[in-house]
C-alpha atoms as a PDB file:
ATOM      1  CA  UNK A   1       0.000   0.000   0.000  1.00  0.00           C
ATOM      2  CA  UNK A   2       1.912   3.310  -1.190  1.00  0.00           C
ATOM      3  CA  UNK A   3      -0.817   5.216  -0.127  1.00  0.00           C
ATOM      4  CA  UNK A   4      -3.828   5.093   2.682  1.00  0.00           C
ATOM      5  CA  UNK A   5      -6.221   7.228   4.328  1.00  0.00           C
ATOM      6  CA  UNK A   6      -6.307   7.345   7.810  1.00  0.00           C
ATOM      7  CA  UNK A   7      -8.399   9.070  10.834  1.00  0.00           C
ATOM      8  CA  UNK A   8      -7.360  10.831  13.921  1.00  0.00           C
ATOM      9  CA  UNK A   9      -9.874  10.359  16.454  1.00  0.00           C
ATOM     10  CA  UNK A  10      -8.278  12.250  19.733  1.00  0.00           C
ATOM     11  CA  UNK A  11      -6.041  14.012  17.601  1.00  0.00           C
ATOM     12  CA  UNK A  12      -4.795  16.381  19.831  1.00  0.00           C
ATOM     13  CA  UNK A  13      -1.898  18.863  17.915  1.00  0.00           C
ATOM     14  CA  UNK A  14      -1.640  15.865  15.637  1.00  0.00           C
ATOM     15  CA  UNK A  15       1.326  13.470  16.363  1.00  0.00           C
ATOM     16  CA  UNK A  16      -0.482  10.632  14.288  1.00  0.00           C
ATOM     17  CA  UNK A  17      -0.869  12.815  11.712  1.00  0.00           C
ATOM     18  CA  UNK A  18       2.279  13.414  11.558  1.00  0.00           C
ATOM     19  CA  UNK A  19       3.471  10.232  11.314  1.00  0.00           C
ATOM     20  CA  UNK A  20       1.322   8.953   8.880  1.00  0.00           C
ATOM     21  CA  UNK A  21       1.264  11.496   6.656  1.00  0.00           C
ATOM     22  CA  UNK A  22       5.432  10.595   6.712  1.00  0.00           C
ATOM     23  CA  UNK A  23       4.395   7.291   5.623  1.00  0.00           C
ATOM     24  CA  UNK A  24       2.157   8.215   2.905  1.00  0.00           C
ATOM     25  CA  UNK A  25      -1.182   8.700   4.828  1.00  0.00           C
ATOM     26  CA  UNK A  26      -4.204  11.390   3.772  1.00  0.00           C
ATOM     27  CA  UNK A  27      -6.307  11.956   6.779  1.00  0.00           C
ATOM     28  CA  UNK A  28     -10.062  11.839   5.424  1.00  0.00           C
ATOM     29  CA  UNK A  29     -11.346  12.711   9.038  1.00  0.00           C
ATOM     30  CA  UNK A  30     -10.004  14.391  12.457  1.00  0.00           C
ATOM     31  CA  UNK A  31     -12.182  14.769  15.782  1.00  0.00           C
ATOM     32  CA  UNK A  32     -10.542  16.589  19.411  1.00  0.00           C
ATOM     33  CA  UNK A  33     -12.982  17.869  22.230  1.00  0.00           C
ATOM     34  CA  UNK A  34     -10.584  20.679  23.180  1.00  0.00           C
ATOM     35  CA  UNK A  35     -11.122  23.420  20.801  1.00  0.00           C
ATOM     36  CA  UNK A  36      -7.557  24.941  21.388  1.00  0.00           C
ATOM     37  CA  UNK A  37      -6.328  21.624  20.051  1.00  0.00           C
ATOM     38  CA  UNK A  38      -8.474  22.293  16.971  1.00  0.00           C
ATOM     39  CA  UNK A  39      -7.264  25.599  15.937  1.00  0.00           C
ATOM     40  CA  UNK A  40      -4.007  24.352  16.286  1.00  0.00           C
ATOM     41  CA  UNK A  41      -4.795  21.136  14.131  1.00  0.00           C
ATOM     42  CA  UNK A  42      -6.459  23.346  11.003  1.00  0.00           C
ATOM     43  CA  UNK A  43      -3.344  26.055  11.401  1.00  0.00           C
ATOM     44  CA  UNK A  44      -1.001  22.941  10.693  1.00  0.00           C
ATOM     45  CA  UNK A  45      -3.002  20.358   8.435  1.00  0.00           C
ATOM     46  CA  UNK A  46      -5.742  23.084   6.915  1.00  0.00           C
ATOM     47  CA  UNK A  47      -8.791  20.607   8.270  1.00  0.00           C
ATOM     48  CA  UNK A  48     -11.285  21.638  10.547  1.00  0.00           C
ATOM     49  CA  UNK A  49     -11.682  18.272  12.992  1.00  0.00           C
ATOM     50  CA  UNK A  50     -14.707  17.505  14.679  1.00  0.00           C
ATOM     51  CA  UNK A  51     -16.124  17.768  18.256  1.00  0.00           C
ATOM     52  CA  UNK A  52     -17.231  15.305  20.828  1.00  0.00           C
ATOM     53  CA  UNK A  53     -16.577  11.617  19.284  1.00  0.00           C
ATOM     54  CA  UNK A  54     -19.696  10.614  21.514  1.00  0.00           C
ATOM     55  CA  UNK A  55     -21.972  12.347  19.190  1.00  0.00           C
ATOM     56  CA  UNK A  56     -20.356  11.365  16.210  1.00  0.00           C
ATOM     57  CA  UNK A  57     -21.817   8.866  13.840  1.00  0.00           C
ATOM     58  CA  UNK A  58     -19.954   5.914  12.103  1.00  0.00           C
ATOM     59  CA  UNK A  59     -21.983   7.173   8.951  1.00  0.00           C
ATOM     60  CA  UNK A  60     -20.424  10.904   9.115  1.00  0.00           C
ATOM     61  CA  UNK A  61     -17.117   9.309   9.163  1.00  0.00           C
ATOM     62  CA  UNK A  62     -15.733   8.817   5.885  1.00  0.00           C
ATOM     63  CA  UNK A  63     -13.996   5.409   4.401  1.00  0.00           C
ATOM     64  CA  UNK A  64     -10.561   5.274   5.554  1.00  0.00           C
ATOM     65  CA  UNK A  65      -7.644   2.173   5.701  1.00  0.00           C
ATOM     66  CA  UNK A  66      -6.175   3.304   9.153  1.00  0.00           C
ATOM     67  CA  UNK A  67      -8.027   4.468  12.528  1.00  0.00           C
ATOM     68  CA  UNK A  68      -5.424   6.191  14.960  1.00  0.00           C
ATOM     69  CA  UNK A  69      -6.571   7.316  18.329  1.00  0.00           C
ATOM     70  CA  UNK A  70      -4.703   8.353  21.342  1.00  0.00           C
ATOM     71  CA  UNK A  71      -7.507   7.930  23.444  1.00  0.00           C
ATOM     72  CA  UNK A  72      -7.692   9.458  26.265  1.00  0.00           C
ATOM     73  CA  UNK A  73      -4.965   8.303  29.171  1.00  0.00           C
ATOM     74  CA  UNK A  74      -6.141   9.794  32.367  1.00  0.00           C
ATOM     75  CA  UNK A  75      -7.777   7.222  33.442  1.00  0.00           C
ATOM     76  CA  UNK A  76      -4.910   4.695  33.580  1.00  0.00           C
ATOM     77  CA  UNK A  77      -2.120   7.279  34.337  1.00  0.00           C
ATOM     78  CA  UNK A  78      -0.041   7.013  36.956  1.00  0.00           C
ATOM     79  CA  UNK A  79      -0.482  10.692  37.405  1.00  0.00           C
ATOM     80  CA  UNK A  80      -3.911  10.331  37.603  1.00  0.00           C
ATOM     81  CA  UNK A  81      -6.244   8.475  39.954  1.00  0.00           C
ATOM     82  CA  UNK A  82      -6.449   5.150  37.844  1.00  0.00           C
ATOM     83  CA  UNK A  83     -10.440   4.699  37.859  1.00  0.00           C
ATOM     84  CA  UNK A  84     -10.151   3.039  34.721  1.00  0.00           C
ATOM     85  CA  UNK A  85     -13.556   2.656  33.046  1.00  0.00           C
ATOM     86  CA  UNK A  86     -15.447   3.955  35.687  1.00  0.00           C
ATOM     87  CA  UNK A  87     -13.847   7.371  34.667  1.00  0.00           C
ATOM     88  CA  UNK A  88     -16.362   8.448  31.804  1.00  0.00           C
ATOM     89  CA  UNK A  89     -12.919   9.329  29.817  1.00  0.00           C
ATOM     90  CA  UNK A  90     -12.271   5.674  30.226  1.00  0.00           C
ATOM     91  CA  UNK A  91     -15.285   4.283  28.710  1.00  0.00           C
ATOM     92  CA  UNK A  92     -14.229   6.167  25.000  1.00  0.00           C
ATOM     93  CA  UNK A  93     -12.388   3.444  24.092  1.00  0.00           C
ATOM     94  CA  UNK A  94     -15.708   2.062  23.416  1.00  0.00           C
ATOM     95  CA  UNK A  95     -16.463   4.736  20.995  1.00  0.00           C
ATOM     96  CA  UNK A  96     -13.110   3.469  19.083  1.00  0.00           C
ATOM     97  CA  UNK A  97     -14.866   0.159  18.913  1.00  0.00           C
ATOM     98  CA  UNK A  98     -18.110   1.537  17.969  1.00  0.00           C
ATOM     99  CA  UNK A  99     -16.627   3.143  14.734  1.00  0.00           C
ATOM    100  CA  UNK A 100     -14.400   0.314  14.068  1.00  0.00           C
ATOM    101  CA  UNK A 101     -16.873  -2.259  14.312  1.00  0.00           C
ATOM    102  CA  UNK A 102     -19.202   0.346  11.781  1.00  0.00           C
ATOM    103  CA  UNK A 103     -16.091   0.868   9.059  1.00  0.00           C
ATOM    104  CA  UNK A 104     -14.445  -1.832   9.583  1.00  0.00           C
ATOM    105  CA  UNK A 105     -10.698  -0.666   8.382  1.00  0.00           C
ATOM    106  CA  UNK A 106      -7.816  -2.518   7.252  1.00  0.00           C
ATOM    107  CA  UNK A 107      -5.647  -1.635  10.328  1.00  0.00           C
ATOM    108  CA  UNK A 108      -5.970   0.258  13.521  1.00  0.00           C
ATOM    109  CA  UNK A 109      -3.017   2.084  16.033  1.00  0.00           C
ATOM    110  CA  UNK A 110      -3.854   3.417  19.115  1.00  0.00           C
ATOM    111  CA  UNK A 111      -1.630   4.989  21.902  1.00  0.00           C
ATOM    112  CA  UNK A 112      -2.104   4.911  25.552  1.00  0.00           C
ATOM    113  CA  UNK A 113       0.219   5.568  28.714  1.00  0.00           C
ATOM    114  CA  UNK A 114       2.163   2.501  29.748  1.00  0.00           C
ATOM    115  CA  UNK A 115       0.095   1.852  33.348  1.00  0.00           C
ATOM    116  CA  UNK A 116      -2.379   0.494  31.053  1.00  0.00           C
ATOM    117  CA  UNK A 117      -0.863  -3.006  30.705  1.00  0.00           C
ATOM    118  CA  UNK A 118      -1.175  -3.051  34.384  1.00  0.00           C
ATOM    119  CA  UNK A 119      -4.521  -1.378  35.386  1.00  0.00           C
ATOM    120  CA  UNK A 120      -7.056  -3.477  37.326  1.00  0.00           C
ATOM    121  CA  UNK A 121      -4.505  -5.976  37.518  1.00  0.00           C
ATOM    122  CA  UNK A 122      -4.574  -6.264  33.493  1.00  0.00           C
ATOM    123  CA  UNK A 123      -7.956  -6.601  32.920  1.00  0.00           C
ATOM    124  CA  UNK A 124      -8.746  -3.605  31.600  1.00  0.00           C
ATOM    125  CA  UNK A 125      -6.153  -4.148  28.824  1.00  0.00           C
ATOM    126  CA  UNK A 126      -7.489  -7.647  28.424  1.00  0.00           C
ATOM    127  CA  UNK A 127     -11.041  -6.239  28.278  1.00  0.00           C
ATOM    128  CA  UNK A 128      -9.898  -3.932  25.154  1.00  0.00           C
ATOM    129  CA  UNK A 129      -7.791  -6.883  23.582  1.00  0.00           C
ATOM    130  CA  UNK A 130     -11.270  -9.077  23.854  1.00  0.00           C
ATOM    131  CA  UNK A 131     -13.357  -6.157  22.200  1.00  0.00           C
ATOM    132  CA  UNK A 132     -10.763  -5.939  19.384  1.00  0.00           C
ATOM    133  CA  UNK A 133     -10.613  -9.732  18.998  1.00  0.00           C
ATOM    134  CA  UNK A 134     -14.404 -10.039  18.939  1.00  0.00           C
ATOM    135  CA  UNK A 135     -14.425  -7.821  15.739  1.00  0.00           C
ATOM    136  CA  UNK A 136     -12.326  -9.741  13.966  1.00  0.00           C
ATOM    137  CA  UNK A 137      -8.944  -7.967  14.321  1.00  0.00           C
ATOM    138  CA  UNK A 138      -5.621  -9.325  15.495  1.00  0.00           C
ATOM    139  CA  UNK A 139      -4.126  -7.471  17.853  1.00  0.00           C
ATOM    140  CA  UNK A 140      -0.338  -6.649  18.935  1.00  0.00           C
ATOM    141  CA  UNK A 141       0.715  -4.954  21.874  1.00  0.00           C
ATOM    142  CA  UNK A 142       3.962  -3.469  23.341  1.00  0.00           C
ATOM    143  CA  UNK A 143       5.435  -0.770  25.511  1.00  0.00           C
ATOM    144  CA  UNK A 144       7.640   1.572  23.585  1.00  0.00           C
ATOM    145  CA  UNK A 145      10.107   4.327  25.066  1.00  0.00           C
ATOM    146  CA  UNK A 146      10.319   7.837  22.665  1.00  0.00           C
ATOM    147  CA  UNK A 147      14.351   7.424  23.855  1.00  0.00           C
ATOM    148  CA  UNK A 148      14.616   3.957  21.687  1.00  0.00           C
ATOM    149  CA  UNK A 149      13.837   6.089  18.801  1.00  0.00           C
ATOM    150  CA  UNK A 150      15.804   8.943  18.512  1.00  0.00           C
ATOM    151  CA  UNK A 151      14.226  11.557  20.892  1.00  0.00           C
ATOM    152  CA  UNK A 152      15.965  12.480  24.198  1.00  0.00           C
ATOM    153  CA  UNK A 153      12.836  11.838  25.896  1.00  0.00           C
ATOM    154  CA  UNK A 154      12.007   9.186  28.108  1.00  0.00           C
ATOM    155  CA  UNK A 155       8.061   8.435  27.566  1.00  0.00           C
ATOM    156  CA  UNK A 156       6.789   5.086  27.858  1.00  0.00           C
ATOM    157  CA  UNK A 157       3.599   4.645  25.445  1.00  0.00           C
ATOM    158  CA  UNK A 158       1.719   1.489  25.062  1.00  0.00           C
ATOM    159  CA  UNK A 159       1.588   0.576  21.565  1.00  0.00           C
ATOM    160  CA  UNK A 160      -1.740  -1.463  20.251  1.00  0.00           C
ATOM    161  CA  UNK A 161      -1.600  -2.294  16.328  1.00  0.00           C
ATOM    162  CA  UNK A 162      -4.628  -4.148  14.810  1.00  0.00           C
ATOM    163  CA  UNK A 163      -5.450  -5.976  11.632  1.00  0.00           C
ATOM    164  CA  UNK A 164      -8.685  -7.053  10.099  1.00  0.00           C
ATOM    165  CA  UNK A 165      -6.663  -9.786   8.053  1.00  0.00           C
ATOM    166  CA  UNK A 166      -4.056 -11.809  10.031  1.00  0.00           C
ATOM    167  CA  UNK A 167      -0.540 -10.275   9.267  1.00  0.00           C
ATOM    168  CA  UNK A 168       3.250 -11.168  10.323  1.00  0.00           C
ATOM    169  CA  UNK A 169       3.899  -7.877  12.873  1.00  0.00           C
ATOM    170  CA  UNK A 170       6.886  -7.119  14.556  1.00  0.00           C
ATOM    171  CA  UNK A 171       6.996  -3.269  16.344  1.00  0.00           C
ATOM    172  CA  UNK A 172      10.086  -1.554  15.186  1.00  0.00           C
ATOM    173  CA  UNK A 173      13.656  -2.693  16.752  1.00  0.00           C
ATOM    174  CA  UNK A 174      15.512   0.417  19.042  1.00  0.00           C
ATOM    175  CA  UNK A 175      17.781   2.437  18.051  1.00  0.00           C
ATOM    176  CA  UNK A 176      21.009   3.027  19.419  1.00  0.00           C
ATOM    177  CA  UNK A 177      21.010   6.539  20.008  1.00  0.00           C
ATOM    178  CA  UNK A 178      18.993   9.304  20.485  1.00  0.00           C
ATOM    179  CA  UNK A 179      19.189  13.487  19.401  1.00  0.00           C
ATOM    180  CA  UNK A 180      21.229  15.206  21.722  1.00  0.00           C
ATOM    181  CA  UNK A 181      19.739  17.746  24.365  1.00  0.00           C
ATOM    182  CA  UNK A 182      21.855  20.684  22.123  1.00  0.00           C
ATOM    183  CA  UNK A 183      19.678  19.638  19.347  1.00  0.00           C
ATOM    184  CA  UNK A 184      16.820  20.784  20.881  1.00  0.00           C
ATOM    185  CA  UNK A 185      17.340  23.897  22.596  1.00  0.00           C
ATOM    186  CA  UNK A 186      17.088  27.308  21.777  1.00  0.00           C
ATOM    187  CA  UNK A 187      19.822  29.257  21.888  1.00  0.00           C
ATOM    188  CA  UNK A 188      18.051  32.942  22.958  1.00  0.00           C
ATOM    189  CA  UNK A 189      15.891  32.370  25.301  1.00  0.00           C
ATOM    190  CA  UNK A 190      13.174  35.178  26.949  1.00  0.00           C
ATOM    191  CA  UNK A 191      13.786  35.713  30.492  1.00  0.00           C
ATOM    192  CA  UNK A 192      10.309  34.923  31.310  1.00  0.00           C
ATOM    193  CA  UNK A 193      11.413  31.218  30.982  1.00  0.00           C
ATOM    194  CA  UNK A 194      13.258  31.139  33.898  1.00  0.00           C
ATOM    195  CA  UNK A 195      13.127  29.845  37.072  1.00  0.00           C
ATOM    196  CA  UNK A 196      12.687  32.421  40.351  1.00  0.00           C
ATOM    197  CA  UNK A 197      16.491  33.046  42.312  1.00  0.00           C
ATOM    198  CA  UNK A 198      14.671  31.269  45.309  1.00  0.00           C
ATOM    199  CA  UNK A 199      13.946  28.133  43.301  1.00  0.00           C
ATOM    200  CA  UNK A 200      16.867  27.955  41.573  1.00  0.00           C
ATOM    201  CA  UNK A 201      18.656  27.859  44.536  1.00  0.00           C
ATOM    202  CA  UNK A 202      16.305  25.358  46.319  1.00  0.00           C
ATOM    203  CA  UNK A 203      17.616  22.975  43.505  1.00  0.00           C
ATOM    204  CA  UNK A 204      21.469  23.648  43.213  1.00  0.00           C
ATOM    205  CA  UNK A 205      21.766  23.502  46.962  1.00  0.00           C
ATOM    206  CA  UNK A 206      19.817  20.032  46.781  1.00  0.00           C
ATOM    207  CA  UNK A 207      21.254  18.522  43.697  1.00  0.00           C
ATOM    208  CA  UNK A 208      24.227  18.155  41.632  1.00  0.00           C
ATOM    209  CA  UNK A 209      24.317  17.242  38.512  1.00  0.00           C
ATOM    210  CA  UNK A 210      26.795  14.345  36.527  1.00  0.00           C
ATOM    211  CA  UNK A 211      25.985  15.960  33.149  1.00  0.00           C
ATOM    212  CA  UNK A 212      27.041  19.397  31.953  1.00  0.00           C
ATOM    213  CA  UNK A 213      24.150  19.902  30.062  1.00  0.00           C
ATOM    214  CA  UNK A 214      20.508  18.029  31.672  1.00  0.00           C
ATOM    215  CA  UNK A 215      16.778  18.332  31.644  1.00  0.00           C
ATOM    216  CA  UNK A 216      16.437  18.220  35.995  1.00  0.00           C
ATOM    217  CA  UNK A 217      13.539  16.386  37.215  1.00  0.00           C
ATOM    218  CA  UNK A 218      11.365  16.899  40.414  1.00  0.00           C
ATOM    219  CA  UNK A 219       8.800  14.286  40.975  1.00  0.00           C
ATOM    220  CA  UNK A 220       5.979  14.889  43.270  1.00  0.00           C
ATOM    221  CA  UNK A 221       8.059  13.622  46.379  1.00  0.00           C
ATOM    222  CA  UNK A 222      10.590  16.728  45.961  1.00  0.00           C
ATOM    223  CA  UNK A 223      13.249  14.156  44.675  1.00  0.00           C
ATOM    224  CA  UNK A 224      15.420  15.525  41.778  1.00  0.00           C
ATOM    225  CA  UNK A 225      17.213  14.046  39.115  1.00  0.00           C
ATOM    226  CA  UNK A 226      18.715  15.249  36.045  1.00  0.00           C
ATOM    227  CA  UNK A 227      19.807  13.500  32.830  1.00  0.00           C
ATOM    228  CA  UNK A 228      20.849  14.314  29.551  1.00  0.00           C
ATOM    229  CA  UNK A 229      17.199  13.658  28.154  1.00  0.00           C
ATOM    230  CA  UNK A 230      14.051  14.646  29.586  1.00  0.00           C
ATOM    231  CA  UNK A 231      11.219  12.598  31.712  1.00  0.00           C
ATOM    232  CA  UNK A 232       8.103  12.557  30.394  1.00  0.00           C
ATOM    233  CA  UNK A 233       6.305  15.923  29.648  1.00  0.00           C
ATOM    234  CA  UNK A 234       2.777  16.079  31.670  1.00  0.00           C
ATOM    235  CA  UNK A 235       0.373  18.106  30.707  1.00  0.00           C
ATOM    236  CA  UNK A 236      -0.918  18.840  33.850  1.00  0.00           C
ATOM    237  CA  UNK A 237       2.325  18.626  36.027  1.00  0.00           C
ATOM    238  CA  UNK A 238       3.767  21.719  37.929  1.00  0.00           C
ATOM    239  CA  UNK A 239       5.563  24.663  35.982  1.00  0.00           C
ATOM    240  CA  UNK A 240       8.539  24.517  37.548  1.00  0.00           C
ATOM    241  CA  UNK A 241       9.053  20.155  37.565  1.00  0.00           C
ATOM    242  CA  UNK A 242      11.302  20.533  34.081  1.00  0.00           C
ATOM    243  CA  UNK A 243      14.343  22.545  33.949  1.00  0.00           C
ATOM    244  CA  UNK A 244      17.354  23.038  31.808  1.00  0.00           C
ATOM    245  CA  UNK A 245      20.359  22.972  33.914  1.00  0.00           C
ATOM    246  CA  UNK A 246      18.141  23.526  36.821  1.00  0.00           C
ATOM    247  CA  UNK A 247      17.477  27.093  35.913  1.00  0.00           C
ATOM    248  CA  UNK A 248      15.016  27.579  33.182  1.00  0.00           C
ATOM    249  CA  UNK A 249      11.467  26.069  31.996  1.00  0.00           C
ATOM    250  CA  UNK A 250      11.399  24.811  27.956  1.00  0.00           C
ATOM    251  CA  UNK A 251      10.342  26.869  25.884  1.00  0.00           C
ATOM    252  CA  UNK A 252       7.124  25.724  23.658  1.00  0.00           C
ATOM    253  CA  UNK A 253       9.173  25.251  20.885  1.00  0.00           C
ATOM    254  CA  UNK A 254      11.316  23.113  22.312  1.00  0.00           C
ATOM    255  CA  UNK A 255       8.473  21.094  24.028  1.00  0.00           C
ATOM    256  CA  UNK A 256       7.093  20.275  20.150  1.00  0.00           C
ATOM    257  CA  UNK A 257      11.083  18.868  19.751  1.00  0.00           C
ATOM    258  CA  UNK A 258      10.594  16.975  22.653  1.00  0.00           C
ATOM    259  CA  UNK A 259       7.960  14.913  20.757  1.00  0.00           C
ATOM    260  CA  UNK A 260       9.321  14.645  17.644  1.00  0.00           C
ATOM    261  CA  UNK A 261       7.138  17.785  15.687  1.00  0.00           C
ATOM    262  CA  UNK A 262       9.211  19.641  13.264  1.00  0.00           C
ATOM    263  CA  UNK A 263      10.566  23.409  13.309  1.00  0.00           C
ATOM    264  CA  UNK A 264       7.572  23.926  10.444  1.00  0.00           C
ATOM    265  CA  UNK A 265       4.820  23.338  13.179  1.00  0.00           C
ATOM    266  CA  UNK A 266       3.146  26.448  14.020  1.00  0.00           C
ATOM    267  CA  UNK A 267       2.154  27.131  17.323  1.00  0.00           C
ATOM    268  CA  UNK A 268      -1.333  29.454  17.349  1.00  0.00           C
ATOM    269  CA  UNK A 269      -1.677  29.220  21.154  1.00  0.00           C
ATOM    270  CA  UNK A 270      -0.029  30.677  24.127  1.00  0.00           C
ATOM    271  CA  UNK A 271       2.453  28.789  26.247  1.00  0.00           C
ATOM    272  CA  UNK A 272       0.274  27.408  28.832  1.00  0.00           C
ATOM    273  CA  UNK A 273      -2.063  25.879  26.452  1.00  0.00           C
ATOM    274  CA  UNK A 274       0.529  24.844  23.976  1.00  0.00           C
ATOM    275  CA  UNK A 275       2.599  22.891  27.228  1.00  0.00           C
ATOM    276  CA  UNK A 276      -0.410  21.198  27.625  1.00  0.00           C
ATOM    277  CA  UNK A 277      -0.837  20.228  24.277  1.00  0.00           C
ATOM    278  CA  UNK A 278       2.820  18.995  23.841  1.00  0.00           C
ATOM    279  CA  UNK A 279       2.319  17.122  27.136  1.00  0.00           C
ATOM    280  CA  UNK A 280      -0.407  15.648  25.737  1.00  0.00           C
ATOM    281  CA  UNK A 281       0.855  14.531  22.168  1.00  0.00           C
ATOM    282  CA  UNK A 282       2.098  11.185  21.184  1.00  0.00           C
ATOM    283  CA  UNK A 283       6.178  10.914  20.101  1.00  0.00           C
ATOM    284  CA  UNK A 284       6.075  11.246  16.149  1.00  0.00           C
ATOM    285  CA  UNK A 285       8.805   9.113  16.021  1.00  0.00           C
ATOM    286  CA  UNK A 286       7.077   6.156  17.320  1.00  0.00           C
ATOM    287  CA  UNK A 287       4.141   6.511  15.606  1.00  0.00           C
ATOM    288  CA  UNK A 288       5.732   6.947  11.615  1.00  0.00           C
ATOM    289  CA  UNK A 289       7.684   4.082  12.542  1.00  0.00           C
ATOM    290  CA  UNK A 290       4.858   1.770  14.167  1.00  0.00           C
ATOM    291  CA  UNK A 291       3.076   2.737  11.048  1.00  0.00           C
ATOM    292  CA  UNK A 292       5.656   2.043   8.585  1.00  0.00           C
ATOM    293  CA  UNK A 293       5.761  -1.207   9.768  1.00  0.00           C
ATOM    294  CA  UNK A 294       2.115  -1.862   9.554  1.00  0.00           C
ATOM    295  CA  UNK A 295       2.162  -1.110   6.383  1.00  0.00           C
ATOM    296  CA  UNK A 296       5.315  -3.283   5.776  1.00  0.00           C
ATOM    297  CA  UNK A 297       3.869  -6.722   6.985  1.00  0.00           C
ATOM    298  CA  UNK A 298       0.251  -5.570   4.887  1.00  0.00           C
ATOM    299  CA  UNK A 299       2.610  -5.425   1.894  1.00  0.00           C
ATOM    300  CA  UNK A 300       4.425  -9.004   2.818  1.00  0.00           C
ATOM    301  CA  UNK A 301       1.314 -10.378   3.401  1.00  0.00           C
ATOM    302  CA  UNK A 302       0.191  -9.429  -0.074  1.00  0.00           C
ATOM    303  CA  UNK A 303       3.319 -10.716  -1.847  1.00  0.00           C
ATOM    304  CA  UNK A 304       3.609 -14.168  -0.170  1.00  0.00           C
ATOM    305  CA  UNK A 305      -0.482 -14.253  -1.025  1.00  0.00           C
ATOM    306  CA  UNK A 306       0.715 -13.236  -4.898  1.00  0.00           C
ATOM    307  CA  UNK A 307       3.888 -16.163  -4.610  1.00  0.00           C
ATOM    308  CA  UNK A 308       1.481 -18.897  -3.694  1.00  0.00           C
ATOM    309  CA  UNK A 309      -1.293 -17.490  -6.348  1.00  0.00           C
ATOM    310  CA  UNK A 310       1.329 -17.575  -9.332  1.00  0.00           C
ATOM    311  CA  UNK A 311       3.132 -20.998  -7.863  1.00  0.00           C
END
């Protein structure tokens, strides 16, 4: 398949579009509740997504080879309060099934935080593996860290690829190295960005650092570590829990970097709501190559079909 169309249900700033569209994708369809996320989506991609999924139709959606969805994570993040699908956020998985099970497409790739391979004991994970299965699909899963491939990031995803016909998947092997931190920071950066004296100070007189240039890291216990790659962006963590050298917040810019979105990506919004948004979007790097090798085993499949057809 050179080329596919593809929808982004919970598209957020677009990080599956992204990554399709590097693979050869058209999106035919694009839905977000948060209407920042949508004026950033049209400024980018010049399409208009839609609203609510829950009062979308399978009929409005158009034909398409590929659903995506990062559906929403709350629920089974670590950060959160892990209610699982008795969080109302939790239960729109179901409207992923509900258009799957109308459109039935060739493959499906969603996205979801990694403490869903272990909420409820597994079961909710086995519960969305069942609904899948039921339809038809075969289903992969696997945890994948945005360091493994190429992003000085450390953000563990889990990684669920579907096909309607049985194919030969494999997710894509790690890499060996990953963009360094100098790649991705500005060089001029507004004093607004940093840190107050008072917390700066806080953390040099608590920490020291083994690497001359680090992303320093306070959890929510007050511990800090620094590394030459960043933890995990949150969308909803405090202000202050990222900082370069210990002294000064990213900038928005280099938040998109962070996830893999290219210099080309305009940001509409201001910086709160675009932090949020970057916290919030899936690593394009994981995605265009989970996708590319989707697409790979659909085109093995076909040619071993086409050997034993001709043989």
């Amino acid at each position: 398949m050179s080329s596919f169309k593809f929808i982004d249900l919970f598209c957020g700033i677009g990080g599956f579009h992204l990554g399709a569209v590097q693979n050869g994708g058209e999106c035919v369809f694009a839905c977000d509740i948060d209407q920042d996320v949508r004026r950033a989506y049209h400024a980018n991609f010049g399409l208009d997504p839609k609203g609510d999924i829950t009062h979308i139709s399978g009929s409005d959606i158009p034909d398409h080879d590929m659903l995506c969805a990062g559906f929403p994570c709350q629920p089974f993040s670590i950060i959160g309060n892990r209610r699982g699908f008795s969080d109302i956020r939790g239960t729109l998985f179901f409207d992923i099934a509900r258009i799957i099970q109308a459109k039935k497409p060739k493959f499906a790739v969603l996205e979801n935080v990694k403490q869903l391979a272990t909420h409820d004991q597994g079961r909710t994970l086995k519960i969305i593996l069942e609904t899948l299965k039921s339809m038809g699909y075969s289903t992969y899963w696997k945890i994948l860290n945005a360091l493994d491939y190429g992003l000085p990031q450390k953000r563990e995803r889990l990684i669920i690829v579907c096909f309607r016909e049985y194919a030969d998947f494999s997710f894509p092997p790690k890499e060996t190295s990953y963009k360094p931190l100098l790649d991705i920071l500005e060089k001029d950066v507004d004093e607004g960005h940093y840190a107050s004296d008072r917390i700066v100070n806080k953390r040099k007189e608590t920490h020291k650092s083994n690497y001359p240039l680090a992303i320093w890291h306070e959890n929510k216990g007050g511990h800090i570590s620094s590394y030459p790659f960043s933890c995990a962006l949150r969308a909803a963590a405090s202000y202050n829990y990222l900082l370069v050298n210990g002294e000064r917040r990213l900038t928005p810019r280099e938040l998109l970097r962070l996830q893999g979105f290219p210099d080309v990506f305009k940001i509409v919004c201001n910086d709160n709501r675009t932090r949020k948004q970057a916290g919030n979007a899936v690593p394009v790097p994981i995605i265009s190559k989970v996708i590319r090798e989707v697409l790979n085993a659909s085109r093995t499949k076909r040619g071993k079909e086409s050997n034993r057809a001709a043989s």
